[in-house]
C-alpha atoms as a PDB file:
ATOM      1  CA  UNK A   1    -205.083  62.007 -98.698  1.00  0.00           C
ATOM      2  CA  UNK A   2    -203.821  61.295-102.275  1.00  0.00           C
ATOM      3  CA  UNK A   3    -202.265  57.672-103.379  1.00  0.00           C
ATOM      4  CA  UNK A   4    -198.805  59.910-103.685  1.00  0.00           C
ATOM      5  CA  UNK A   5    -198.877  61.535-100.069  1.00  0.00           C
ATOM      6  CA  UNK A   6    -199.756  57.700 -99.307  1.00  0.00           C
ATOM      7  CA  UNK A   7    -196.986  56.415-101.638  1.00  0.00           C
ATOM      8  CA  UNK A   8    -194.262  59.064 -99.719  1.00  0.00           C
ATOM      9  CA  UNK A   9    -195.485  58.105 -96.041  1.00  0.00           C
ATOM     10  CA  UNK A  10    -195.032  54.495 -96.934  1.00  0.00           C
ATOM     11  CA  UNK A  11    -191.230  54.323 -96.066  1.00  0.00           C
ATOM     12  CA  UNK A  12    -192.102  56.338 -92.917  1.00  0.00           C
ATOM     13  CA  UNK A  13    -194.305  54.186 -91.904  1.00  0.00           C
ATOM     14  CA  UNK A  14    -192.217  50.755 -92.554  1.00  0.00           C
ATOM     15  CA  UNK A  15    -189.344  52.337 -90.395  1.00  0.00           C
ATOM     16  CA  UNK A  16    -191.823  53.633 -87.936  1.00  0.00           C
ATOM     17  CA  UNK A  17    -193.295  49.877 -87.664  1.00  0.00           C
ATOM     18  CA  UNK A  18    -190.757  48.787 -85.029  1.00  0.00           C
ATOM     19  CA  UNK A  19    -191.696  51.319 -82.515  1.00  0.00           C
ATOM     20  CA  UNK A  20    -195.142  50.457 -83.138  1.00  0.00           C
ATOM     21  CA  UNK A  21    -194.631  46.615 -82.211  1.00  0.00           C
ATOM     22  CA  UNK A  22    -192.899  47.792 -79.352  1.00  0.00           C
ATOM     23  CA  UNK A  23    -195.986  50.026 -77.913  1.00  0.00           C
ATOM     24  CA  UNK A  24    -198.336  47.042 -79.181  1.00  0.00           C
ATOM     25  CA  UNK A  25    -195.885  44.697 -76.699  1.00  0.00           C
ATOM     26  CA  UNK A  26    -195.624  47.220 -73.999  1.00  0.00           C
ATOM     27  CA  UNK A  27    -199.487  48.018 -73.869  1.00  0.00           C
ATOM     28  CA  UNK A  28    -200.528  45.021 -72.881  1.00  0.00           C
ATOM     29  CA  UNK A  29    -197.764  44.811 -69.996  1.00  0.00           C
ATOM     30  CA  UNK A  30    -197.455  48.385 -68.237  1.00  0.00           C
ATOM     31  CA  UNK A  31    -199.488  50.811 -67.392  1.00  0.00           C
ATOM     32  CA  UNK A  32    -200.165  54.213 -69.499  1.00  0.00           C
ATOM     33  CA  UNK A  33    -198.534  56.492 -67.692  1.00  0.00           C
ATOM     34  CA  UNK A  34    -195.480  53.952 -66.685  1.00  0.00           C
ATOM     35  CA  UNK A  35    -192.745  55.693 -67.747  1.00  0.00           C
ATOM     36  CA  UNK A  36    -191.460  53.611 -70.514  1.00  0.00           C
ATOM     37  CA  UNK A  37    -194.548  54.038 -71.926  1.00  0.00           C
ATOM     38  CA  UNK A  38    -194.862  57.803 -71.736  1.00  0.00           C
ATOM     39  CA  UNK A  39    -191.282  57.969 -72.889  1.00  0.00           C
ATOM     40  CA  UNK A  40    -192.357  55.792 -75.870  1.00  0.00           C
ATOM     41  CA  UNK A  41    -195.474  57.574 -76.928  1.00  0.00           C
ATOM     42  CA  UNK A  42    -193.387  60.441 -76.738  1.00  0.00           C
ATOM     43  CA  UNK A  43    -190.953  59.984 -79.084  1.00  0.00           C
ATOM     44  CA  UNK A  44    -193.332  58.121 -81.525  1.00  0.00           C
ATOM     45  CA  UNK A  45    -195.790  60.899 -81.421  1.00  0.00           C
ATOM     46  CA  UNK A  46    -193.165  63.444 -82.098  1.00  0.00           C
ATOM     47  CA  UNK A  47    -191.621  61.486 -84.962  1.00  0.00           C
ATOM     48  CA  UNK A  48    -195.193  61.359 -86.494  1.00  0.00           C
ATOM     49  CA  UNK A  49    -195.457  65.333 -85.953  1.00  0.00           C
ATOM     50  CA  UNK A  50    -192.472  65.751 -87.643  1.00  0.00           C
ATOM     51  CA  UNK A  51    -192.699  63.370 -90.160  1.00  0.00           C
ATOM     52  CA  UNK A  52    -196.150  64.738 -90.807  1.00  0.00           C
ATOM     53  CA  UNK A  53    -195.035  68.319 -91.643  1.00  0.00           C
ATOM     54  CA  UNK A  54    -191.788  67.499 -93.653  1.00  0.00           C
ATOM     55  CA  UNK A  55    -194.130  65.042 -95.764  1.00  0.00           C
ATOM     56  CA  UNK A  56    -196.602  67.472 -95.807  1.00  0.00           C
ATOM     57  CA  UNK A  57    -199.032  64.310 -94.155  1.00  0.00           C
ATOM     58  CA  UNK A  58    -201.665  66.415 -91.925  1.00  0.00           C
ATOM     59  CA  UNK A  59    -203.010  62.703 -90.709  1.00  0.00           C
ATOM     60  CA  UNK A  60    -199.346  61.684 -89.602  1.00  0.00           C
ATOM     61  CA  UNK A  61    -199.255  65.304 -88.101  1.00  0.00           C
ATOM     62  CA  UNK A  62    -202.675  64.875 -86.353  1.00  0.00           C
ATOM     63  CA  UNK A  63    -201.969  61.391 -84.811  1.00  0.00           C
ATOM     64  CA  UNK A  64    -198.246  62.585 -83.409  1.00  0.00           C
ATOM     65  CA  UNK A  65    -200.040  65.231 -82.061  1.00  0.00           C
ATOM     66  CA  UNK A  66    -203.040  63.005 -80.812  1.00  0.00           C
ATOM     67  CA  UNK A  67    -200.520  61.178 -79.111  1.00  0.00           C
ATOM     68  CA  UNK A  68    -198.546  63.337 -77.597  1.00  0.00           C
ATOM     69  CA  UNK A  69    -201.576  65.272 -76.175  1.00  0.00           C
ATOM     70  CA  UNK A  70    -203.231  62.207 -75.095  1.00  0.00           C
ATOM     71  CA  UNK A  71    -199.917  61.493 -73.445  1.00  0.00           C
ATOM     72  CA  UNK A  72    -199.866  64.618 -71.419  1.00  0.00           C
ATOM     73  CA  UNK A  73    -203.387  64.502 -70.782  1.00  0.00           C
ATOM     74  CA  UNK A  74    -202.803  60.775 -69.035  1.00  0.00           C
ATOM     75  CA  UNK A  75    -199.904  62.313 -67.007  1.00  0.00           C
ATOM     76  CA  UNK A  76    -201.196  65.579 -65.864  1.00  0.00           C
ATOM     77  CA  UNK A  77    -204.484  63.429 -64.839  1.00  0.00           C
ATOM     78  CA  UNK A  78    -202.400  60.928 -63.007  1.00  0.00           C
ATOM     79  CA  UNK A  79    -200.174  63.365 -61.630  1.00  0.00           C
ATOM     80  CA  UNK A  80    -203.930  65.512 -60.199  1.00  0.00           C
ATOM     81  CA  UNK A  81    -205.165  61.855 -59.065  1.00  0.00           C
ATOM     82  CA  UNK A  82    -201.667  61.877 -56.880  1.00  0.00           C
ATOM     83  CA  UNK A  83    -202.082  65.040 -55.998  1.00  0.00           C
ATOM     84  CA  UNK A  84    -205.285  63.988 -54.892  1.00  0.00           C
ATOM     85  CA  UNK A  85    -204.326  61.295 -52.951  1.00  0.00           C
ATOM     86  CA  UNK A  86    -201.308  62.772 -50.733  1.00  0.00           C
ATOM     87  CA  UNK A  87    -204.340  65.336 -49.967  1.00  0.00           C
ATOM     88  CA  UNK A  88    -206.289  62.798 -48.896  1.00  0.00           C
ATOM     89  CA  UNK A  89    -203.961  60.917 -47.276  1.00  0.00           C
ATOM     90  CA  UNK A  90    -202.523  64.513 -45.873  1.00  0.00           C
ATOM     91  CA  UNK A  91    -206.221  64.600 -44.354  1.00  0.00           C
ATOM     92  CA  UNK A  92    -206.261  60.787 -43.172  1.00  0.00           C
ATOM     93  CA  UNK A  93    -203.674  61.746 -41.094  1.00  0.00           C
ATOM     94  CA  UNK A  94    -204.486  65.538 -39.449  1.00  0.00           C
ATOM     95  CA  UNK A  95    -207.826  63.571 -39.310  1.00  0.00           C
ATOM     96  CA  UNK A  96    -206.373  61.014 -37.053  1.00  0.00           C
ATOM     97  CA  UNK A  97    -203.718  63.281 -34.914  1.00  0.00           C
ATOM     98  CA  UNK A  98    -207.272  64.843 -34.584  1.00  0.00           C
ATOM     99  CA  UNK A  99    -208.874  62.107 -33.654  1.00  0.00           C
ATOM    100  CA  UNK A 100    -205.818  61.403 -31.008  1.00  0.00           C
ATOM    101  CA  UNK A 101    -205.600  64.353 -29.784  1.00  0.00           C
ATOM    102  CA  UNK A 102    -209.569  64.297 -29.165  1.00  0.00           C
ATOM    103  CA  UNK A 103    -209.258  60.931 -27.798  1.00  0.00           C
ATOM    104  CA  UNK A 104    -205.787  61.709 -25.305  1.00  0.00           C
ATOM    105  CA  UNK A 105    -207.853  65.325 -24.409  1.00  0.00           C
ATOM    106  CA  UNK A 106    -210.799  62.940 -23.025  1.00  0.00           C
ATOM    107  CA  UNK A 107    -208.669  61.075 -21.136  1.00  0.00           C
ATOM    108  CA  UNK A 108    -207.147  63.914 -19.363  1.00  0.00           C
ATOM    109  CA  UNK A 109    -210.416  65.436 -18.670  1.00  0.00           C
ATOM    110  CA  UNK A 110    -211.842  61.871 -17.891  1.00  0.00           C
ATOM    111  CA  UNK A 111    -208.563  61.655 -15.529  1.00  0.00           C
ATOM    112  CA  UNK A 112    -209.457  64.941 -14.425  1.00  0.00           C
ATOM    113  CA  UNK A 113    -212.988  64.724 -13.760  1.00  0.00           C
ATOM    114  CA  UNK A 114    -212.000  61.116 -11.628  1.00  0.00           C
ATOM    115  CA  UNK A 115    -209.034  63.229  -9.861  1.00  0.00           C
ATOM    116  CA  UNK A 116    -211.278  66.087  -8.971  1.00  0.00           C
ATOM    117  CA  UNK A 117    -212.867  64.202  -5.706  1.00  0.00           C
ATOM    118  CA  UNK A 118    -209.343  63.392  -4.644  1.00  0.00           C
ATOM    119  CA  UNK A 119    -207.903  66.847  -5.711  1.00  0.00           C
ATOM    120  CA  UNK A 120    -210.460  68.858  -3.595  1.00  0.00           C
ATOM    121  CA  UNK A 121    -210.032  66.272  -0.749  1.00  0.00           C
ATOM    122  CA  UNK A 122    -206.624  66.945  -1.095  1.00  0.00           C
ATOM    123  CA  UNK A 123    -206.889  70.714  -1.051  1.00  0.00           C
ATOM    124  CA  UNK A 124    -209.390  70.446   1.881  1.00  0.00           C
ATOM    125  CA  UNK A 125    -207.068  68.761   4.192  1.00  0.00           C
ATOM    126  CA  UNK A 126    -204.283  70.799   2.965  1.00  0.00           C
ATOM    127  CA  UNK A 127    -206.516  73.897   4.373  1.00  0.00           C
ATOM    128  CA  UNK A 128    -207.404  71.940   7.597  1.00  0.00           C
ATOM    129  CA  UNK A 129    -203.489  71.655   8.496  1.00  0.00           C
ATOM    130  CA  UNK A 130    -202.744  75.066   7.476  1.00  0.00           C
ATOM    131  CA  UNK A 131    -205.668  76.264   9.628  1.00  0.00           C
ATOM    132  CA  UNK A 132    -204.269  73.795  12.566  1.00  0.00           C
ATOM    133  CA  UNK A 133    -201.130  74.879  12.303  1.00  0.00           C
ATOM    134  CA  UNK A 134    -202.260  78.530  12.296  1.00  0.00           C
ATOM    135  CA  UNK A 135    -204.521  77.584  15.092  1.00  0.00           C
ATOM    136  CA  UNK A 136    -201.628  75.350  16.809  1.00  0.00           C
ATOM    137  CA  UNK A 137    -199.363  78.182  16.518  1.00  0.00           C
ATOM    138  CA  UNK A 138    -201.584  81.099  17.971  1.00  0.00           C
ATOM    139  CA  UNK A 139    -202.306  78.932  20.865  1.00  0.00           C
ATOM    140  CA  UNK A 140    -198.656  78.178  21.299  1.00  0.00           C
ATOM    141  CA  UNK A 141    -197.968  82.367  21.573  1.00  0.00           C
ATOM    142  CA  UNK A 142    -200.799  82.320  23.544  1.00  0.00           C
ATOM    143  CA  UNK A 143    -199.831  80.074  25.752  1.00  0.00           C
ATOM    144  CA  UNK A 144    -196.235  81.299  25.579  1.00  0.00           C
ATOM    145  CA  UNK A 145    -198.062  85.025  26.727  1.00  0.00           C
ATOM    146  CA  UNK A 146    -199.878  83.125  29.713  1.00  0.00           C
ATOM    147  CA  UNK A 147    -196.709  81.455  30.610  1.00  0.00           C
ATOM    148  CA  UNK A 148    -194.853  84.816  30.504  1.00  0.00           C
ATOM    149  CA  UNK A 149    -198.244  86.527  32.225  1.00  0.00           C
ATOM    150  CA  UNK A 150    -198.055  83.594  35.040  1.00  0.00           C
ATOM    151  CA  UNK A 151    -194.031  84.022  35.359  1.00  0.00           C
ATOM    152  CA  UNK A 152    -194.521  87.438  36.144  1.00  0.00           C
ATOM    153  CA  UNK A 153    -197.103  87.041  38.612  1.00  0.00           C
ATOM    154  CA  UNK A 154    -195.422  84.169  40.367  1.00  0.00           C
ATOM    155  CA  UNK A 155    -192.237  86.111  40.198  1.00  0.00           C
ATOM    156  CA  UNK A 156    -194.516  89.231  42.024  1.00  0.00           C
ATOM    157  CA  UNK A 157    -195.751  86.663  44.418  1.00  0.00           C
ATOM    158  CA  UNK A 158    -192.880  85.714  45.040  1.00  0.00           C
ATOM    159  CA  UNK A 159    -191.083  88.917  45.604  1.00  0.00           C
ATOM    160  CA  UNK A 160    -194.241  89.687  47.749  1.00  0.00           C
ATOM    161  CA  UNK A 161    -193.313  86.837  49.728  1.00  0.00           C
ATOM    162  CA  UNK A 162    -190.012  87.831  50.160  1.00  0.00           C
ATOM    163  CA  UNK A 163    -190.812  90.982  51.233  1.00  0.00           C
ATOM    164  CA  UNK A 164    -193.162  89.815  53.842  1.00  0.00           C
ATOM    165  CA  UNK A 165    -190.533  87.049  54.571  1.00  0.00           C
ATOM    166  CA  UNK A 166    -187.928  89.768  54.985  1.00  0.00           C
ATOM    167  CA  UNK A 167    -190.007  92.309  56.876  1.00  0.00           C
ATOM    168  CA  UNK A 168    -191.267  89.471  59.204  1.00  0.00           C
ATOM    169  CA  UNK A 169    -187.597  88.387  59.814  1.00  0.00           C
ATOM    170  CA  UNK A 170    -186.653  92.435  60.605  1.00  0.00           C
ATOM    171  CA  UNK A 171    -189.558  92.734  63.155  1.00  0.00           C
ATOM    172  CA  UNK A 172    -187.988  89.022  64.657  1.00  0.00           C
ATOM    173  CA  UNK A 173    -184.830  90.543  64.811  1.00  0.00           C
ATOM    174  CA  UNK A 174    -185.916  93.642  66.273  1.00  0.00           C
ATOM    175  CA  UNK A 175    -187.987  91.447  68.488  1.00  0.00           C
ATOM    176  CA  UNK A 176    -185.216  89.659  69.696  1.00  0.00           C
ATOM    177  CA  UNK A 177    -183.231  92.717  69.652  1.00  0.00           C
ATOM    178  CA  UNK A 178    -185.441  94.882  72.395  1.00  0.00           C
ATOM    179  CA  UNK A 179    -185.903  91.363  74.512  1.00  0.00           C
ATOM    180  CA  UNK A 180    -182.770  90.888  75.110  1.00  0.00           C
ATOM    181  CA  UNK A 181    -182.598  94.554  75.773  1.00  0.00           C
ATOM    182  CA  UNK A 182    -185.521  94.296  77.776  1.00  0.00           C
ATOM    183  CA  UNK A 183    -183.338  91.353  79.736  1.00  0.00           C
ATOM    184  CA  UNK A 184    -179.872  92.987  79.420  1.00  0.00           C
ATOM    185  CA  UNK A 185    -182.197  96.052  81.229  1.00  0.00           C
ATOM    186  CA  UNK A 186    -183.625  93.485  83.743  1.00  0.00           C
ATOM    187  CA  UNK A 187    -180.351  92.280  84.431  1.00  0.00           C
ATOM    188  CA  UNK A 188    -178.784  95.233  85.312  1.00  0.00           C
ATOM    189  CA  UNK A 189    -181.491  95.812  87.425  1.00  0.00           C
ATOM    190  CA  UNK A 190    -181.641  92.950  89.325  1.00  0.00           C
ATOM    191  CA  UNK A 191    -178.174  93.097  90.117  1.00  0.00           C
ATOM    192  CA  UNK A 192    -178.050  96.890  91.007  1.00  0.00           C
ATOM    193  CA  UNK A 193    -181.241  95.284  93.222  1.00  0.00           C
ATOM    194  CA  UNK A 194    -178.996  92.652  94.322  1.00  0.00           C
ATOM    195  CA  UNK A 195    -176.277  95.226  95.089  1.00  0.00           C
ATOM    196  CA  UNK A 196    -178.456  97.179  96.761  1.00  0.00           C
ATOM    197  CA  UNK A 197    -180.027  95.051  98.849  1.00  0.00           C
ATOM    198  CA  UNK A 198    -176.400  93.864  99.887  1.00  0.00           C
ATOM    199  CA  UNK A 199    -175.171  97.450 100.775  1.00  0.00           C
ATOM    200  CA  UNK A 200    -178.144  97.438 102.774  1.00  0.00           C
ATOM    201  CA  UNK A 201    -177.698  95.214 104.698  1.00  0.00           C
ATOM    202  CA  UNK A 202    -173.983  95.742 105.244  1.00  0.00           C
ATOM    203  CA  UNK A 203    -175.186  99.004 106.410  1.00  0.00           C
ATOM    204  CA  UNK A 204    -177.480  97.531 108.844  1.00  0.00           C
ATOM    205  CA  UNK A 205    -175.261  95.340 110.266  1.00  0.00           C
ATOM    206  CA  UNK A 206    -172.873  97.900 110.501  1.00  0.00           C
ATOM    207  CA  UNK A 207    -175.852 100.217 112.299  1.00  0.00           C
ATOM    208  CA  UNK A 208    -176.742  97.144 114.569  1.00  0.00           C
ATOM    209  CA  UNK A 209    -172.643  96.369 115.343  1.00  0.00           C
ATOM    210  CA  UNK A 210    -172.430 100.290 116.111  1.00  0.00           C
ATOM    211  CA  UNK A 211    -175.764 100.267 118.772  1.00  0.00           C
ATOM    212  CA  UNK A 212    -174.511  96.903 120.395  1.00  0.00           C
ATOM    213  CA  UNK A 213    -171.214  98.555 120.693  1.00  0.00           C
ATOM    214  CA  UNK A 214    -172.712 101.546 122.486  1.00  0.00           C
ATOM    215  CA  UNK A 215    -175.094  99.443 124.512  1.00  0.00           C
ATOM    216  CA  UNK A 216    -171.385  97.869 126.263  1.00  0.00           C
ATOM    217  CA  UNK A 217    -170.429 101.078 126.661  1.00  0.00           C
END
């Protein structure tokens, strides 16, 4: 660089001073890529781009444009580190809802395995009472059938009885019927007997009343 280019970017570089203190100050107080920072290494490193091509300074130029780049660089780099870190923290946490949902799925098949005893005790006396109740209810039709069966019969029995009862009574009747025909006969009998003996012997003592009256004659 010649002693004039150096002469010309003297002014330049007396009004740039300022901003320079001020990134000196800042520096040592915020980070890089805080965004006062940024904002100020910015604008200083385009003022010394374009203070570098209207003075025709290619080292002004070349450290505006160091800066600037340097600038981007540090942001795009922070910006890939946060990038970075929501994917890791993205991954912390599907790693734990993983690791949740692993642990609640043990639990429910640790649950499960401890319920399965009680669940197949439960389903075997579930099928004990539905076979005793199929059981309980067959015997009740049967017995219902044997009741019906034995209700028949007695009511057979009983008409059987009946029967006899009734036919036994008719033969009584008839019994009693032709004895006291039998005595209504013996009766009549008796007194035509009775009768007859008593015209007899009205006739003989009319026969012996007619000889003693012929005997006084």
């Amino acid at each position: 660089m010649s002693a004039i280019s150096t002469l010309i970017a003297l002014p330049y570089e007396l009004a740039r001073l300022p901003l320079a203190t001020i990134d000196h100050r800042l520096s040592s107080r915020l980070p890089e890529t805080s965004r006062p920072r940024t904002t100020l290494d910015r604008a200083i490193g385009t003022a010394d781009k374009i203070a570098g091509a209207a003075l025709h300074n290619d080292k002004i130029a070349a450290r505006g444009a160091d800066r600037i780049d340097r600038t981007e660089k540090l942001l795009k780099a922070e910006r890939l580190d946060e990038q970075a870190e929501a994917r890791r923290a993205e991954a912390q946490v599907v790693a734990e809802t993983g690791r949740r949902q692993a642990a609640r799925e043990r639990q429910a098949a640790a649950r499960q395995a401890a319920s399965a005893p009680t669940e197949a005790k439960k389903a075997e006396d579930k099928s004990k009472r539905q076979a005793a109740a199929r059981a309980s209810a067959t015997e009740t039709k049967k017995k219902a059938a044997a009741d019906r069966t034995a209700a028949q019969r007695t009511e057979t029995v009983e008409q059987r009885k009946k029967r006899v009862a009734q036919a036994a009574e008719a033969k009584k009747a008839a019994a009693r019927r032709e004895a006291k025909a039998e005595l209504d006969d013996a009766r009549e009998s008796k007194q035509s007997a009775a009768e007859a003996r008593s015209d007899a012997e009205a006739l003989s003592d009319l026969t012996e009343a007619k000889k003693q009256d012929r005997q006084k004659d």
